[in-house]
Structures are given as C-alpha cells and as structure tokens.
N, C-alpha and C. Protein backbone atom coordinates (compact mmCIF):
# COMPACT_ATOMS: atom_id res chain seq x y z
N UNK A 1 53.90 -4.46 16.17
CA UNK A 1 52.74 -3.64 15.86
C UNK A 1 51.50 -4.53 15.92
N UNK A 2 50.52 -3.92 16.65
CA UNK A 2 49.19 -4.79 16.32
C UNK A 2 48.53 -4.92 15.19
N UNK A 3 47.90 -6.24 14.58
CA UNK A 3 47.27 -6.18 13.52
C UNK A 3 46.15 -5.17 13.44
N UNK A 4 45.35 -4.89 14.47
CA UNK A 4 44.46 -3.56 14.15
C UNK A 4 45.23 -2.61 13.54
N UNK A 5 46.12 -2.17 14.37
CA UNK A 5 47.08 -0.68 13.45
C UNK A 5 47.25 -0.92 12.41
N UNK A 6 48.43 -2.15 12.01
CA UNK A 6 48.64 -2.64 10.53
C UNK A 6 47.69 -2.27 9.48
N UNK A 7 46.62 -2.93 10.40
CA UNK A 7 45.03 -3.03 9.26
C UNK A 7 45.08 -1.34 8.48
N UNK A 8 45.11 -0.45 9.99
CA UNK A 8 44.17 0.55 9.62
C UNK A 8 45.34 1.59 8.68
N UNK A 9 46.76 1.21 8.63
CA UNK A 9 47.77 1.70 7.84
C UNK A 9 47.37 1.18 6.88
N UNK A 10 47.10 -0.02 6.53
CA UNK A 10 46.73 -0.24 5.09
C UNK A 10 45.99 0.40 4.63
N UNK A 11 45.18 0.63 5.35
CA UNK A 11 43.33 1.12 4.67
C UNK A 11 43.77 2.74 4.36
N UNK A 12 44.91 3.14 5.05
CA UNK A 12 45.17 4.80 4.95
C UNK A 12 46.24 4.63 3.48
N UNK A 13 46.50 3.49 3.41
CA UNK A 13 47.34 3.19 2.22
C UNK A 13 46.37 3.58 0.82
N UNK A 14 45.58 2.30 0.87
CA UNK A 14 44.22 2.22 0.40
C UNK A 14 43.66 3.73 -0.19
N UNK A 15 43.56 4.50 0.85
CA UNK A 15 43.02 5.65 0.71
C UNK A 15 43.26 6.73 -0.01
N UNK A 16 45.27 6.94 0.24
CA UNK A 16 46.34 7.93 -0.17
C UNK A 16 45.92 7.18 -1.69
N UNK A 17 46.21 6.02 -1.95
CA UNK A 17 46.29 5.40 -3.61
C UNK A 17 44.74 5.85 -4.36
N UNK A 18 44.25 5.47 -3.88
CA UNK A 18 42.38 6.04 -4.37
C UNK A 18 42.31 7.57 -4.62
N UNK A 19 42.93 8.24 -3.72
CA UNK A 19 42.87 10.17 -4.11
C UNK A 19 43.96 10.16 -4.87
N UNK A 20 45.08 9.63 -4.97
CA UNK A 20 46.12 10.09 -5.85
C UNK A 20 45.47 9.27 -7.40
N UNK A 21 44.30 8.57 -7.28
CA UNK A 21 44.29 7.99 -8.47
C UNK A 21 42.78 9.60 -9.13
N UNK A 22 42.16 9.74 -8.22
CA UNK A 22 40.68 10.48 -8.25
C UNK A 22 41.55 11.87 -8.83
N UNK A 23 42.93 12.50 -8.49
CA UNK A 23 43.51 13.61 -9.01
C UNK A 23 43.62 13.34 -10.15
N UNK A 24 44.04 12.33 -10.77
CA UNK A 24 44.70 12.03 -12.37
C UNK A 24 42.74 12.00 -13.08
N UNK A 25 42.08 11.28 -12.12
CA UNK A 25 41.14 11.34 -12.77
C UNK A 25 40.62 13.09 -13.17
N UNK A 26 40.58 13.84 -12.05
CA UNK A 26 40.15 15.45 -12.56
C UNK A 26 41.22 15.82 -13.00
N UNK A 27 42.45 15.82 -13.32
CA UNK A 27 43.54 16.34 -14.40
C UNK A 27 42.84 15.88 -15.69
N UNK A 28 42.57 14.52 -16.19
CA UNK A 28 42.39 13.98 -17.56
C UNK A 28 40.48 14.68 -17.67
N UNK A 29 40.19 14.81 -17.04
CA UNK A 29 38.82 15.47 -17.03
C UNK A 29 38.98 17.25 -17.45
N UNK A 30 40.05 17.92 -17.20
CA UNK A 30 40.08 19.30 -17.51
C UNK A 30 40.99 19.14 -18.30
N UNK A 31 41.54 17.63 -19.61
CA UNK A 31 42.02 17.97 -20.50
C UNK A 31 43.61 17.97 -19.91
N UNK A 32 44.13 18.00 -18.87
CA UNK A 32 45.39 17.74 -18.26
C UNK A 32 46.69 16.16 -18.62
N UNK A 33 47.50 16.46 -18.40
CA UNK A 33 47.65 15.02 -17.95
C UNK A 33 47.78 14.57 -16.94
N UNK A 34 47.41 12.93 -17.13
CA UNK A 34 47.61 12.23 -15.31
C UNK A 34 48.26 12.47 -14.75
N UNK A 35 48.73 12.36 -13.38
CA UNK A 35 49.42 12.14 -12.65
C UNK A 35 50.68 10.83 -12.89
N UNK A 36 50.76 10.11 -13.41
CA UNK A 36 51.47 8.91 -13.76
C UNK A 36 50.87 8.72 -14.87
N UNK A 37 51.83 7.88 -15.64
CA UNK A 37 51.22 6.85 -17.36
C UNK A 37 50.59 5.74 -16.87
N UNK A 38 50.21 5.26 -15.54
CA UNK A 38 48.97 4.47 -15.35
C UNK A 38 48.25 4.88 -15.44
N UNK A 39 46.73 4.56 -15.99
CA UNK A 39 45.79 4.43 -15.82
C UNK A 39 44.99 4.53 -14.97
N UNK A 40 43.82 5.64 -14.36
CA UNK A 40 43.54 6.01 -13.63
C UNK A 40 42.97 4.83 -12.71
N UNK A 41 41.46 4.56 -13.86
CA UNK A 41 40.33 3.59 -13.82
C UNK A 41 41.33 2.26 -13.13
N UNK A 42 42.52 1.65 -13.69
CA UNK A 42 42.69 0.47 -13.34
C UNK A 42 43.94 0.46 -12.39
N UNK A 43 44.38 1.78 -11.73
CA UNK A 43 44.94 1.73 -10.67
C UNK A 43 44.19 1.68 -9.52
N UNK A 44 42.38 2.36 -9.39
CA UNK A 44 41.33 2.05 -9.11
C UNK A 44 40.81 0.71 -8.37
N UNK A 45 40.70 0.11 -9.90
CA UNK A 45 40.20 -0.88 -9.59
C UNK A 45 41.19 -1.77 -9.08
N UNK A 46 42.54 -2.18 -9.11
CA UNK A 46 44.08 -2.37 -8.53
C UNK A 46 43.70 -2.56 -6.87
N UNK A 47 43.63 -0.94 -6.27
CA UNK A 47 43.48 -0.15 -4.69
C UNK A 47 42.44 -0.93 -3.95
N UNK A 48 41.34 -1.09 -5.17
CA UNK A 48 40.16 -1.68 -4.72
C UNK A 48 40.12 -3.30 -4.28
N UNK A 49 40.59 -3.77 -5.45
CA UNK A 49 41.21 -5.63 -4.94
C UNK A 49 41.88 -5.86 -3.79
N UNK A 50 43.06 -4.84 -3.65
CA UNK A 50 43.78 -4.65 -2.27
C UNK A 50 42.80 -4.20 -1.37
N UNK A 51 42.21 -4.00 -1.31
CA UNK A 51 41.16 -3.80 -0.10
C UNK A 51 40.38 -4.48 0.42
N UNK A 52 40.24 -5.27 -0.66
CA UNK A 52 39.45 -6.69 -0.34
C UNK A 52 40.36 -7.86 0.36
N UNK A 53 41.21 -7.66 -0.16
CA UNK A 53 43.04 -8.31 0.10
C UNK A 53 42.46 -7.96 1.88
N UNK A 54 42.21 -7.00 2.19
CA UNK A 54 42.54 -7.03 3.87
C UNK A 54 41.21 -7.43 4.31
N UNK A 55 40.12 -8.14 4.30
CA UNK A 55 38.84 -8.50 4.33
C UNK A 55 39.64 -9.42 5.84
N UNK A 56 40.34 -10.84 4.86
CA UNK A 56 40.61 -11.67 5.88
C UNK A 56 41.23 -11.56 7.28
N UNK A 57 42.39 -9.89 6.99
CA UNK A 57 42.64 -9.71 8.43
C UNK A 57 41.66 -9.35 9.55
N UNK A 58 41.12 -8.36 8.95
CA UNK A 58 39.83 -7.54 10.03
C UNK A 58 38.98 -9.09 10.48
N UNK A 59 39.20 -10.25 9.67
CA UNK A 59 38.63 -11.67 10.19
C UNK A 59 39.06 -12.36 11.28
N UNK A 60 40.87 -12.21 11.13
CA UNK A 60 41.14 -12.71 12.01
C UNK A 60 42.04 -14.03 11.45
N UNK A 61 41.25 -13.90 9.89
CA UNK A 61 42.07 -15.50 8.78
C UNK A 61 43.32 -15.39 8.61
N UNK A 62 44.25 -15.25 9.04
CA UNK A 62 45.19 -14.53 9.20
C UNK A 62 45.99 -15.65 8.23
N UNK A 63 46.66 -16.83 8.19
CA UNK A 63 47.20 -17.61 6.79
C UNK A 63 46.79 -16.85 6.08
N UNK A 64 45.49 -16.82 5.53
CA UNK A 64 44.77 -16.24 4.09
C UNK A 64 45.21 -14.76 3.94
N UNK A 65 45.12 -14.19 5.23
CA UNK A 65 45.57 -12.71 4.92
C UNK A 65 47.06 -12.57 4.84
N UNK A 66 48.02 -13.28 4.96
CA UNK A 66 49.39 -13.37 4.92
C UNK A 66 50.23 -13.79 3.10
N UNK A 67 48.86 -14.17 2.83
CA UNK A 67 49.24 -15.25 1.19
C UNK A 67 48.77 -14.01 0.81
N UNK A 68 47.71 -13.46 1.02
CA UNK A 68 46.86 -12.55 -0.02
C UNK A 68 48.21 -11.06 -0.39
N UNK A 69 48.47 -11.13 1.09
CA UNK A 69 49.83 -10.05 1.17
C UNK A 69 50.95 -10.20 0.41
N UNK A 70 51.33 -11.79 0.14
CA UNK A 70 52.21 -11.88 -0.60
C UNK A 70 51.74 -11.68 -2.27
N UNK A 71 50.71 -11.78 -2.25
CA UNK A 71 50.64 -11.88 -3.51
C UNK A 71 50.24 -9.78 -3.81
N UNK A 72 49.79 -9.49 -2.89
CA UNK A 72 49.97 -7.75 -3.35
C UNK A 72 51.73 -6.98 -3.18
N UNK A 73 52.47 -7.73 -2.48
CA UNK A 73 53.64 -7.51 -2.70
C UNK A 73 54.13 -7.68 -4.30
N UNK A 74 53.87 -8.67 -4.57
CA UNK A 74 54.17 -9.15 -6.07
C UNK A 74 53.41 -7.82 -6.92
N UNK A 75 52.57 -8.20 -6.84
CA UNK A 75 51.56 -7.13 -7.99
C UNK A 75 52.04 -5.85 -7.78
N UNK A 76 51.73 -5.13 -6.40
CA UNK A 76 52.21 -3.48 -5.91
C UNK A 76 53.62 -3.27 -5.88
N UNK A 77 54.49 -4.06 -5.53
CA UNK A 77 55.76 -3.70 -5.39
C UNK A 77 56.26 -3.88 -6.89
N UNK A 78 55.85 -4.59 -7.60
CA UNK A 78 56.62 -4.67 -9.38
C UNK A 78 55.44 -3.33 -10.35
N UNK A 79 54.74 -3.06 -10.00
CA UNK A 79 53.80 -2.36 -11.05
C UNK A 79 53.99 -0.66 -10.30
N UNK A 80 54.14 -0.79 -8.68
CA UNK A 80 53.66 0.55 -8.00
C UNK A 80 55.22 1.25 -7.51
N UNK A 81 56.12 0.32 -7.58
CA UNK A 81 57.29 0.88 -7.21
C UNK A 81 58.31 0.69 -8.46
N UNK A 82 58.29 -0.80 -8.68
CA UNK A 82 59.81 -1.19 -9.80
C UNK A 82 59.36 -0.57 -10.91
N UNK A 83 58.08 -0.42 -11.92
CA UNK A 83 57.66 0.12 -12.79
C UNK A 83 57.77 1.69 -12.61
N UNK A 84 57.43 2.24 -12.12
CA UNK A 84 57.35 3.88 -11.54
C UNK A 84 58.72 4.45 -11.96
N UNK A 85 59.99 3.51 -11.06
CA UNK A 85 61.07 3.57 -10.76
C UNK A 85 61.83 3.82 -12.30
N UNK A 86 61.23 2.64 -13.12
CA UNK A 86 61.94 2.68 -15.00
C UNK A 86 61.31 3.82 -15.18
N UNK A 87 60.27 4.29 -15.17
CA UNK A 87 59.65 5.19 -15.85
C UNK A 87 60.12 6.79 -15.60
N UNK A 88 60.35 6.99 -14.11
CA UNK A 88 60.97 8.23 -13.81
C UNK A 88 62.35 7.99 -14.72
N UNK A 89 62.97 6.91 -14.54
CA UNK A 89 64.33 7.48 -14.88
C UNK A 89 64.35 7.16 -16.29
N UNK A 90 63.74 6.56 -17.29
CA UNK A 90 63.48 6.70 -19.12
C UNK A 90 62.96 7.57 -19.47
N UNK A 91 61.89 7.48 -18.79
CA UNK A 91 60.21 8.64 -19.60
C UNK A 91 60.08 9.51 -18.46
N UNK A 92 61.05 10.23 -17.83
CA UNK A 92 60.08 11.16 -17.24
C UNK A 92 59.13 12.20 -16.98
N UNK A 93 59.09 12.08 -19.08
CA UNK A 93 57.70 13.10 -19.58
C UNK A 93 56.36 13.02 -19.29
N UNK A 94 56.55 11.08 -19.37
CA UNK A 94 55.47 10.41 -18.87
C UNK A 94 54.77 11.02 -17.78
N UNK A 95 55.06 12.04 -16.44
CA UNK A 95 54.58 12.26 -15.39
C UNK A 95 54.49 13.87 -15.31
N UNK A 96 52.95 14.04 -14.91
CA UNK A 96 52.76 15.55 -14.78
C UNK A 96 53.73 16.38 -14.27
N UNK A 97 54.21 16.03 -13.19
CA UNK A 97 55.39 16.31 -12.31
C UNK A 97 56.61 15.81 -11.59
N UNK A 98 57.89 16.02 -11.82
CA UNK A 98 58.77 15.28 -10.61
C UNK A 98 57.70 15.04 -9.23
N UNK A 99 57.05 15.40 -8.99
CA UNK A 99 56.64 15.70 -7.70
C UNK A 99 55.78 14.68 -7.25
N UNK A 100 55.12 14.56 -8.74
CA UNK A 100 53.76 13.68 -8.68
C UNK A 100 54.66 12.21 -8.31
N UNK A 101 55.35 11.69 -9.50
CA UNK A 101 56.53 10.85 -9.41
C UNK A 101 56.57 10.81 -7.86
N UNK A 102 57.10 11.38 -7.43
CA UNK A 102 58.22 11.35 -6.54
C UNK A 102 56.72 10.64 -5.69
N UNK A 103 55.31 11.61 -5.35
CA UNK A 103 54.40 11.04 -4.40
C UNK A 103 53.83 9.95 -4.93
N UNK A 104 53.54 9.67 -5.69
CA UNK A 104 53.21 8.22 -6.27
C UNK A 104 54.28 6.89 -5.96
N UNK A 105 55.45 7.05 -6.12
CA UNK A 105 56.62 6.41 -6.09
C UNK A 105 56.56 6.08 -3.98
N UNK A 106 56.58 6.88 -3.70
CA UNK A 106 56.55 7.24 -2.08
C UNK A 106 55.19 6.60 -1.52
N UNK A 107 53.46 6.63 -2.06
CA UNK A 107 52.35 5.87 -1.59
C UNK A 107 52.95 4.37 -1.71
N UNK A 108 53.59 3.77 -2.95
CA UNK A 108 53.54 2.41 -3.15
C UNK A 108 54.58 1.91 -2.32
N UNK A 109 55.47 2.77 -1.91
CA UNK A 109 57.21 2.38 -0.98
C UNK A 109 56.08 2.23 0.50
N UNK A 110 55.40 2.97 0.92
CA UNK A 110 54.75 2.95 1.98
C UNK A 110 53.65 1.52 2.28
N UNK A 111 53.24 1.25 1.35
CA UNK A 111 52.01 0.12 1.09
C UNK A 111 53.15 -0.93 1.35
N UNK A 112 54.05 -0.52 0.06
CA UNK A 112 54.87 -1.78 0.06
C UNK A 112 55.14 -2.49 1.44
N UNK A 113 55.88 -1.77 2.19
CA UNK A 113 56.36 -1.84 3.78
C UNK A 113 55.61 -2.13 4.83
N UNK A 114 54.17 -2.04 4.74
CA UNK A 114 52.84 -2.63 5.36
C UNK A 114 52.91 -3.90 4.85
N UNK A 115 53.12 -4.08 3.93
CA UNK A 115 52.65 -5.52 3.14
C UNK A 115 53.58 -6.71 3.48
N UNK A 116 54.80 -6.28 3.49
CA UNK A 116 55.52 -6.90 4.03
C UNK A 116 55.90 -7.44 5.11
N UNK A 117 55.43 -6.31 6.55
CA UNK A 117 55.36 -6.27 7.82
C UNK A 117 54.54 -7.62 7.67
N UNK A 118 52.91 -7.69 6.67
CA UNK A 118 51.54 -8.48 7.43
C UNK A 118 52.02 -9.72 6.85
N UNK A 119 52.88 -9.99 4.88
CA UNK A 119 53.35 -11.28 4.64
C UNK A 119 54.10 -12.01 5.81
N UNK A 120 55.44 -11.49 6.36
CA UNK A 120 56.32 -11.81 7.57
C UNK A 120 55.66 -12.25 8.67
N UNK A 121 54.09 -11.82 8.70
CA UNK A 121 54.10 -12.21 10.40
C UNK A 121 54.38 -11.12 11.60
N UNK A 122 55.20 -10.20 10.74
CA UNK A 122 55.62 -9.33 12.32
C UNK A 122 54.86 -8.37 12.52
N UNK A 123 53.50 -8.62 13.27
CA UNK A 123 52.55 -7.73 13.85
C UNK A 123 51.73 -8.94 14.91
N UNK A 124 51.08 -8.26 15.93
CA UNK A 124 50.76 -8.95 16.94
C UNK A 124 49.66 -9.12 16.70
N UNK A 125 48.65 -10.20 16.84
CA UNK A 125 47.54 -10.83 16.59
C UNK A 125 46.47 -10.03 17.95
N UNK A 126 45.26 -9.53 17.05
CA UNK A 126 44.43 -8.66 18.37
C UNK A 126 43.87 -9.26 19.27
C-alpha cells in the first residue's frame, strides 16, 4: 500500500474516532449517556495527538513516523481495543448500546491495523 493511502486511512480513522466521540458528546448534552465510559473530551483530545502522530508521514520523516506509530499502537490498541474489550464483557451497562460497543470496539480494531501496517514498514514510500 502506498504511504499516501495509509496516510489518508488514518486521517478517515482520525475522523470515524472524532464523530463517534462528538455523538457521546450530544448524548451527554441531552442528558443521555455516552456512547462508551470514556470520556468524551479526552478521547478528543487522544484522536487529536494521533493526528499530529501522522504530521511526520505527510513529511516524508518516516523513522519518526514509524516510532510515533508504535507508540499509538501502545496507547490505542490497550485503551481503544483491550480496555473496550474488559468492559463489554464486565460492565456492559457501561455502554449506551451493544451496538455502540460493538462500533467503537470496530473504529479502534481498524486504526489499530493502519498503525501497524505504518510501525512494520509495509507500505510503499511516495
């Protein structure tokens, strides 16, 4: 895969995580509950660091963007998938919906799998 595509899967990553966070935000705004027991604001601000995370590819810094990847693997894959994962199956009161679960659980499996592709190396340099 080319690193442009990669890039622009992330950024659609990026994007899916930012509206699924902006829903929990108008659920807790009409008095609802979130979408997930995270935190709207700091899944937010989370999406947002990762975005900066891809600064160095669209550069071209590609080491830097490969470390930065590993280190959102760490953070996204233990907080956006392994955490999610305890929580559906302990608390699954915790979540407005199986559904929500299930799409929340499914954005971070998706990110995850980008992230990994750009840590590895296996995408073609533009």
């Amino acid at each position: 895969m080319p690193l442009k595509k990669l890039l622009r899967l992330q950024l659609l990553y990026y994007i899916l995580g930012m509206v699924f966070n902006a829903v929990s935000f108008y659920l807790i705004s009409r008095g609802e509950q979130a979408l997930t027991p995270n935190d709207p604001a700091f899944g937010s601000l989370g999406m947002t660091i990762y975005a900066v995370f891809l600064i160095p590819g669209f550069l071209n810094r590609i080491v830097f963007y490969r470390i930065l990847m590993v280190v959102a693997i760490i953070l996204l894959g233990y907080g956006g998938v392994l955490n999610h994962l305890n929580f559906i199956r302990d608390m699954p009161e915790l979540y407005h919906s199986f559904s929500a679960a299930i799409i929340g659980v499914s954005i971070n499996v998706f990110g995850l799998i980008l992230n990994v592709i750009a840590a590895s190396g296996k995408f073609k340099r533009s």
